[in-house]
PDB file of N, CA and C in Angstrom:
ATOM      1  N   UNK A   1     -38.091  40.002  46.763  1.00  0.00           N
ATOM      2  CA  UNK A   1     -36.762  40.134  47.332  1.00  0.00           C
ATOM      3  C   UNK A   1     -36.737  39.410  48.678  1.00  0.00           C
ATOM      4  N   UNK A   2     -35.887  38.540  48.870  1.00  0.00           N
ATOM      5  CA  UNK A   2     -35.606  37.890  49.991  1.00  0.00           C
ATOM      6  C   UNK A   2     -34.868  38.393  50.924  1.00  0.00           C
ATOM      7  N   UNK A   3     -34.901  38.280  52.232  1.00  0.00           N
ATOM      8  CA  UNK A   3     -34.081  39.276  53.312  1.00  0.00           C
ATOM      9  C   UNK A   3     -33.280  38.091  54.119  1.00  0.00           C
ATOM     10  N   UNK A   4     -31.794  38.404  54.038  1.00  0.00           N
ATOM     11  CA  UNK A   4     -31.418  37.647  54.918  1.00  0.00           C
ATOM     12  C   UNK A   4     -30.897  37.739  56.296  1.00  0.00           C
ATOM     13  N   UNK A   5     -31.733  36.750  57.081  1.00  0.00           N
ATOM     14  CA  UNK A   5     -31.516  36.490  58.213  1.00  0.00           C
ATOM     15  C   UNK A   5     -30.569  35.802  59.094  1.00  0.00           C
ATOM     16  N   UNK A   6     -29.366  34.998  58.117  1.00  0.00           N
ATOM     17  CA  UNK A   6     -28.102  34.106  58.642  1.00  0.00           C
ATOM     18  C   UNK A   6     -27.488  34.943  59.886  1.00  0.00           C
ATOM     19  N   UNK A   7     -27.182  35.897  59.756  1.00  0.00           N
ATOM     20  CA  UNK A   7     -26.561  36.794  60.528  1.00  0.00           C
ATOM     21  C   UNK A   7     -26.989  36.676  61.951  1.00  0.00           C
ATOM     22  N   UNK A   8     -28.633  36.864  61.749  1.00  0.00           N
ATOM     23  CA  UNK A   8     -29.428  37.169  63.108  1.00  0.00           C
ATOM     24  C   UNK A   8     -29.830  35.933  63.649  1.00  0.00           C
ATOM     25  N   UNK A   9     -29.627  34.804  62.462  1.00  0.00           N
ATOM     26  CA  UNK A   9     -29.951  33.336  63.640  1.00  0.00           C
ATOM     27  C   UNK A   9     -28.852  33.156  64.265  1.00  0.00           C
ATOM     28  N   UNK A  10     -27.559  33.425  63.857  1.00  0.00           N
ATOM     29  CA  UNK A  10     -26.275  33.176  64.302  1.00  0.00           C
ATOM     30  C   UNK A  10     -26.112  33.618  65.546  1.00  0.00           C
ATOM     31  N   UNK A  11     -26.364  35.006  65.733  1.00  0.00           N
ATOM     32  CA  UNK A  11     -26.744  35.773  66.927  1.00  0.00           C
ATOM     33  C   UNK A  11     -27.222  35.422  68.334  1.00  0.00           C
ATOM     34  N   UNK A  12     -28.763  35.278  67.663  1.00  0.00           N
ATOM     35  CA  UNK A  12     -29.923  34.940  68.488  1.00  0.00           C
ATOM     36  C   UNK A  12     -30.457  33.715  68.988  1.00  0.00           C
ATOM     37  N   UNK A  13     -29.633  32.976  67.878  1.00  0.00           N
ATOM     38  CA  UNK A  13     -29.900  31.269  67.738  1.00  0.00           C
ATOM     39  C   UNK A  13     -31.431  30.880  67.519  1.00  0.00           C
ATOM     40  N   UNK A  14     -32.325  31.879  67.030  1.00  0.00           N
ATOM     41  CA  UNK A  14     -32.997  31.760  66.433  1.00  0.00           C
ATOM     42  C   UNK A  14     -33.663  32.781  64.947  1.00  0.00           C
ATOM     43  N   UNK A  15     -34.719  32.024  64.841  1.00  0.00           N
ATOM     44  CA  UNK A  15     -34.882  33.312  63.171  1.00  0.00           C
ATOM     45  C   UNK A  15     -35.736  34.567  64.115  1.00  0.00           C
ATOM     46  N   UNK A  16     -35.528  35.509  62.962  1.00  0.00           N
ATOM     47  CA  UNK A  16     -36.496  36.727  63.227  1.00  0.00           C
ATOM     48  C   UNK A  16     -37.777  36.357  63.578  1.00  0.00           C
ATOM     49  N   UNK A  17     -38.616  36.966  64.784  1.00  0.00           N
ATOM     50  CA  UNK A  17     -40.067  37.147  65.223  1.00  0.00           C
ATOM     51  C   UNK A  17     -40.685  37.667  66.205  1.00  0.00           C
ATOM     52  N   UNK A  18     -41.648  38.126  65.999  1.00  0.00           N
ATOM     53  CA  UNK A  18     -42.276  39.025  66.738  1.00  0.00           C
ATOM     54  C   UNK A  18     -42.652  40.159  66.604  1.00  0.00           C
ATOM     55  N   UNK A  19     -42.451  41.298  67.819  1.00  0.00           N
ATOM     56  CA  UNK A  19     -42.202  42.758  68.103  1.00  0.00           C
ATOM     57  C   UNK A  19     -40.901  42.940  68.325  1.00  0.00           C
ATOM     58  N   UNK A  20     -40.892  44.060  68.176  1.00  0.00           N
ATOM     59  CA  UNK A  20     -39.523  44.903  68.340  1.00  0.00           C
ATOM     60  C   UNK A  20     -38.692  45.745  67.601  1.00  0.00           C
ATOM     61  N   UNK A  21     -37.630  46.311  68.122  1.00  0.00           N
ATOM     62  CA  UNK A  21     -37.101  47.166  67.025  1.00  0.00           C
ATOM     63  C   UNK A  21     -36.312  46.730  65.947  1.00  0.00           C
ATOM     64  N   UNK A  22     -36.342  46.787  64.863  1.00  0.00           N
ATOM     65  CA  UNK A  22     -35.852  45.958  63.647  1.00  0.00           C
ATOM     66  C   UNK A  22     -34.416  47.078  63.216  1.00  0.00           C
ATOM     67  N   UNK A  23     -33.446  46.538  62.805  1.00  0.00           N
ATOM     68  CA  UNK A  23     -32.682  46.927  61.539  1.00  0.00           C
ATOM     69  C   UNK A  23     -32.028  46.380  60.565  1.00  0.00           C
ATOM     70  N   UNK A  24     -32.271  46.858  59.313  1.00  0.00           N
ATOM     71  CA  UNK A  24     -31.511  46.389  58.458  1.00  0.00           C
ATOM     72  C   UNK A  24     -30.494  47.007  57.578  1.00  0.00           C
ATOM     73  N   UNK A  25     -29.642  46.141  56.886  1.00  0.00           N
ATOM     74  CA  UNK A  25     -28.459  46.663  56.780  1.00  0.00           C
ATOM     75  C   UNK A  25     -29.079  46.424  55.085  1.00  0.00           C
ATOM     76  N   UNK A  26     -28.464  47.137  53.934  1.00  0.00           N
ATOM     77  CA  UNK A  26     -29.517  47.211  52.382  1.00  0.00           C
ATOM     78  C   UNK A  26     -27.865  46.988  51.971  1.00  0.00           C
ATOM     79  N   UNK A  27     -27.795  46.347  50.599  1.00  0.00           N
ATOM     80  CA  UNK A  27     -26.508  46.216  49.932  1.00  0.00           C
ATOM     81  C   UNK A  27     -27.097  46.555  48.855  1.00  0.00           C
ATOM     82  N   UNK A  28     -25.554  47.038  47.743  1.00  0.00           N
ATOM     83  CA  UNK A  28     -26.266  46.721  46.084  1.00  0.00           C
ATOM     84  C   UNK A  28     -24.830  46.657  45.392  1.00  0.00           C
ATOM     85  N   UNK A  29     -24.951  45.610  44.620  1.00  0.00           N
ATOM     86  CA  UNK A  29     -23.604  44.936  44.298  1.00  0.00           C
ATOM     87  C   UNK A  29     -22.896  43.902  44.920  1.00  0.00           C
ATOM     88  N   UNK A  30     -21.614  44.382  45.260  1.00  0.00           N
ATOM     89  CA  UNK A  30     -20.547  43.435  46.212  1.00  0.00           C
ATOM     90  C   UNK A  30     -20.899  43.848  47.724  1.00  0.00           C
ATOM     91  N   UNK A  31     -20.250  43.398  48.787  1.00  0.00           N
ATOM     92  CA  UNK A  31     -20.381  43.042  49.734  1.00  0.00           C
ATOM     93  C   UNK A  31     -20.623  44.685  50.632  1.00  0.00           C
ATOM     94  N   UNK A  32     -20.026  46.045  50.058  1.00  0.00           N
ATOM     95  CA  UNK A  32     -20.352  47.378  50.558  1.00  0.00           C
ATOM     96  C   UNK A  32     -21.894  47.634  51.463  1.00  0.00           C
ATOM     97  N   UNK A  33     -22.171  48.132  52.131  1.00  0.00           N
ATOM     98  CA  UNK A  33     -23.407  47.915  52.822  1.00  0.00           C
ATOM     99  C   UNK A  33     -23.677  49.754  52.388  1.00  0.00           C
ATOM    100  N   UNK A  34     -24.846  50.147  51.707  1.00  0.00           N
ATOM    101  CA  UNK A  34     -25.060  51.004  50.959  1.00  0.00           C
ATOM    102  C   UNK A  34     -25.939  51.704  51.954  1.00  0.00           C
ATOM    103  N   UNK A  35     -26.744  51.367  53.115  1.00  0.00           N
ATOM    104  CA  UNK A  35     -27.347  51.899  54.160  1.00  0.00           C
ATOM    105  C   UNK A  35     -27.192  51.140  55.407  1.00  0.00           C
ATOM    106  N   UNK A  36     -27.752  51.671  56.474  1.00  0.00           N
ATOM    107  CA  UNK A  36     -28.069  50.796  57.968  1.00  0.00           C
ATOM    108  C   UNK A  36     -28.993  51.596  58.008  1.00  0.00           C
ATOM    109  N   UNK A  37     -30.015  50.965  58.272  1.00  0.00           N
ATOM    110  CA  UNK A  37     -31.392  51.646  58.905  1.00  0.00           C
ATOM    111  C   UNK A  37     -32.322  51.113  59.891  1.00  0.00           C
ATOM    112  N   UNK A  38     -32.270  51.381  61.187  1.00  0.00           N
ATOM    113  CA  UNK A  38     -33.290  51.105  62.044  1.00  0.00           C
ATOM    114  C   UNK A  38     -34.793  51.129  60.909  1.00  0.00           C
ATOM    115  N   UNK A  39     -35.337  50.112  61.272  1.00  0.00           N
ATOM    116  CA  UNK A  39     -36.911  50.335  61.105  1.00  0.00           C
ATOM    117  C   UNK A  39     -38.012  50.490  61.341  1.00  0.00           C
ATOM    118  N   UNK A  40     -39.222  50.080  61.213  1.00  0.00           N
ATOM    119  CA  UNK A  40     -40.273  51.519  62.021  1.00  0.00           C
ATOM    120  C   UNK A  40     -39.920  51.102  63.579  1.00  0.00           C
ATOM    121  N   UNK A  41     -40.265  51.579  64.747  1.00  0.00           N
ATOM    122  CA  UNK A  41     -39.922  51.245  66.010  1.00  0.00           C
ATOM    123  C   UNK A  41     -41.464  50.354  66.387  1.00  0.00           C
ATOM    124  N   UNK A  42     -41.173  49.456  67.308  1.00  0.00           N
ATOM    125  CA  UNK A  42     -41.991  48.650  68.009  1.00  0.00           C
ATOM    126  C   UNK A  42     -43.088  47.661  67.000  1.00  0.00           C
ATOM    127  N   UNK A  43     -42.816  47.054  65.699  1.00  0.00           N
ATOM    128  CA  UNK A  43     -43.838  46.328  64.698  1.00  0.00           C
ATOM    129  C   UNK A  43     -43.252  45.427  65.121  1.00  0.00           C
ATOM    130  N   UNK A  44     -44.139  44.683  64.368  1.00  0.00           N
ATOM    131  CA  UNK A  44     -43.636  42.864  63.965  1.00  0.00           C
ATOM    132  C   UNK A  44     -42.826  42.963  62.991  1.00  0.00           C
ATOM    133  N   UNK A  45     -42.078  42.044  63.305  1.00  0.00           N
ATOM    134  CA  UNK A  45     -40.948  41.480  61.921  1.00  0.00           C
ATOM    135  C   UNK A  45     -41.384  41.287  60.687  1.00  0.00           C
ATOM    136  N   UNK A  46     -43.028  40.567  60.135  1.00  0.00           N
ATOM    137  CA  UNK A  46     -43.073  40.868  59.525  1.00  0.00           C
ATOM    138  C   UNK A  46     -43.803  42.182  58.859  1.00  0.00           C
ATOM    139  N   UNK A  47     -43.971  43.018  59.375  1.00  0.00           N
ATOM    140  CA  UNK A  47     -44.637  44.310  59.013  1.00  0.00           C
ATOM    141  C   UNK A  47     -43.033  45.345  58.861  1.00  0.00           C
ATOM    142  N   UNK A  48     -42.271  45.056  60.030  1.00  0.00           N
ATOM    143  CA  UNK A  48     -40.784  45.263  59.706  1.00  0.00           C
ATOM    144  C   UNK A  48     -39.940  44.585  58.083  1.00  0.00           C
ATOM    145  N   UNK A  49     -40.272  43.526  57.308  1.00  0.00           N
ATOM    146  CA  UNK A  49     -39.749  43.090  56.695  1.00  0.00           C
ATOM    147  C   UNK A  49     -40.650  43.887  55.220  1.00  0.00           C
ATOM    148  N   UNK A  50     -41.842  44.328  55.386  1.00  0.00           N
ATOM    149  CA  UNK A  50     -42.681  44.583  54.231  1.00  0.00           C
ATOM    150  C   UNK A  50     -41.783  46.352  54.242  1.00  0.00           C
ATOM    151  N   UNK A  51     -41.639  46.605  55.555  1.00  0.00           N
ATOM    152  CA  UNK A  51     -40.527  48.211  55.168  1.00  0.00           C
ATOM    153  C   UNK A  51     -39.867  48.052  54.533  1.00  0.00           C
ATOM    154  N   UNK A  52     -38.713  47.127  55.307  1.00  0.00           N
ATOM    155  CA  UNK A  52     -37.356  46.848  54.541  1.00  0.00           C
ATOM    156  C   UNK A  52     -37.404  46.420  52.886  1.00  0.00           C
ATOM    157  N   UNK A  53     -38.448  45.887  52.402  1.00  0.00           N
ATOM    158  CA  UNK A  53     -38.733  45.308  50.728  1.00  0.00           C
ATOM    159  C   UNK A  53     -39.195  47.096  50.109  1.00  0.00           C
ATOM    160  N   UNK A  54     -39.628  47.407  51.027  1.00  0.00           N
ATOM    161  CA  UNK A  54     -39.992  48.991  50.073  1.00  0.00           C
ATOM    162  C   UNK A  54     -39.083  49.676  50.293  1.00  0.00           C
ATOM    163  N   UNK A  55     -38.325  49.934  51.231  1.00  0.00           N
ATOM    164  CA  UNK A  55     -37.154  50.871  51.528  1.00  0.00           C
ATOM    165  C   UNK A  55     -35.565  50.175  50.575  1.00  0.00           C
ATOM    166  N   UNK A  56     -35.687  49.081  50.324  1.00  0.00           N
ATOM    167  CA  UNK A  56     -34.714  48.365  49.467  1.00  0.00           C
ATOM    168  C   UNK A  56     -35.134  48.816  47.931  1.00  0.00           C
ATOM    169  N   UNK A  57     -36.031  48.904  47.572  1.00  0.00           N
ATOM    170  CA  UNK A  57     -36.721  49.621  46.462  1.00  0.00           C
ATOM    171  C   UNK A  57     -36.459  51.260  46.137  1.00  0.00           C
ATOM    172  N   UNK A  58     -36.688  51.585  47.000  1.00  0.00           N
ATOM    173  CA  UNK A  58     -36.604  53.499  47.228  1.00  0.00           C
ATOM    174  C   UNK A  58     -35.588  53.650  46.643  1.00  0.00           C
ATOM    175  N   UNK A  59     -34.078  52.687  47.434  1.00  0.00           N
ATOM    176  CA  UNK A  59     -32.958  53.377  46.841  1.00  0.00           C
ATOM    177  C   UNK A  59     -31.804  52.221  46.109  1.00  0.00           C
ATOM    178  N   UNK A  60     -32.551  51.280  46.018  1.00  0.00           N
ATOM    179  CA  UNK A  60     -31.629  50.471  44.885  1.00  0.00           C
ATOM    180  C   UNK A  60     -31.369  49.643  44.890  1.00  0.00           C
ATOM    181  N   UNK A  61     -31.423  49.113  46.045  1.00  0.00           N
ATOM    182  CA  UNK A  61     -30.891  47.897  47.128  1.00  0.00           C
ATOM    183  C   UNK A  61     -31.064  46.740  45.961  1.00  0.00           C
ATOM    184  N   UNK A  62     -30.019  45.725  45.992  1.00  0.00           N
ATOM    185  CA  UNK A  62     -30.150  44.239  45.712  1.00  0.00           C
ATOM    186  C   UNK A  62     -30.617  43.494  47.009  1.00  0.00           C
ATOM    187  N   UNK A  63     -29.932  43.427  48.212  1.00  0.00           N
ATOM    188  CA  UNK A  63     -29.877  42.543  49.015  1.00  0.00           C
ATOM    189  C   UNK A  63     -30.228  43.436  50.422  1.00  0.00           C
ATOM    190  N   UNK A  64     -31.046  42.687  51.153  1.00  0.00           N
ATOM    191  CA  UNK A  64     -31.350  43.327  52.712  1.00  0.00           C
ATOM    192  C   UNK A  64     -31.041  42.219  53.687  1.00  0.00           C
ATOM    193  N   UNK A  65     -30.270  42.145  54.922  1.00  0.00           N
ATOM    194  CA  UNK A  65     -30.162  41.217  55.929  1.00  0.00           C
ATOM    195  C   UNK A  65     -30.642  42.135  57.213  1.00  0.00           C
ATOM    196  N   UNK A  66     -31.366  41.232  57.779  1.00  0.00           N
ATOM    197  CA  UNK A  66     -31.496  41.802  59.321  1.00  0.00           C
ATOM    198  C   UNK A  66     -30.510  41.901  59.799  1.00  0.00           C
ATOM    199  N   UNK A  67     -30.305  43.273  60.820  1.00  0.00           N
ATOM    200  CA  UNK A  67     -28.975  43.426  61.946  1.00  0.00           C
ATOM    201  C   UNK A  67     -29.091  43.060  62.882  1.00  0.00           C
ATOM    202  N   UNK A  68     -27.873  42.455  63.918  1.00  0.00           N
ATOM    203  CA  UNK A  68     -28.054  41.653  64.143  1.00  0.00           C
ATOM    204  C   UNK A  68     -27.510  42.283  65.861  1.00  0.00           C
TER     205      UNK A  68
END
């Protein structure tokens, strides 16, 4: 599952990295956003992104974007 980040380069003007506090927003279907969830506090993005692929799993998720 791929996570998208458009949102947060748009933002930040750059991609996701590092430390810090992560959230993501989980969809399933059309455009409805089915959760928002902060994620673990203070990881790396990608140790943040291996949550978000299991927590998109847990409850159904098609699509995850970082918040932004």
């Amino acid at each position: 599952m791929d996570i998208s980040t458009t949102n947060y380069e748009f933002t930040h003007g750059r991609k996701p990295r590092g430390e810090g506090c992560w959230a993501f927003q989980f969809y399933k279907g059309g455009k409805d956003t089915l959760e928002f969830t902060p994620g673990p506090f203070g990881c790396s993005y990608s140790a943040a992104k291996k949550w978000a692929i299991k927590r998109a799993k847990e409850i159904g998720a098609d699509r995850v974007a970082v918040a932004t």
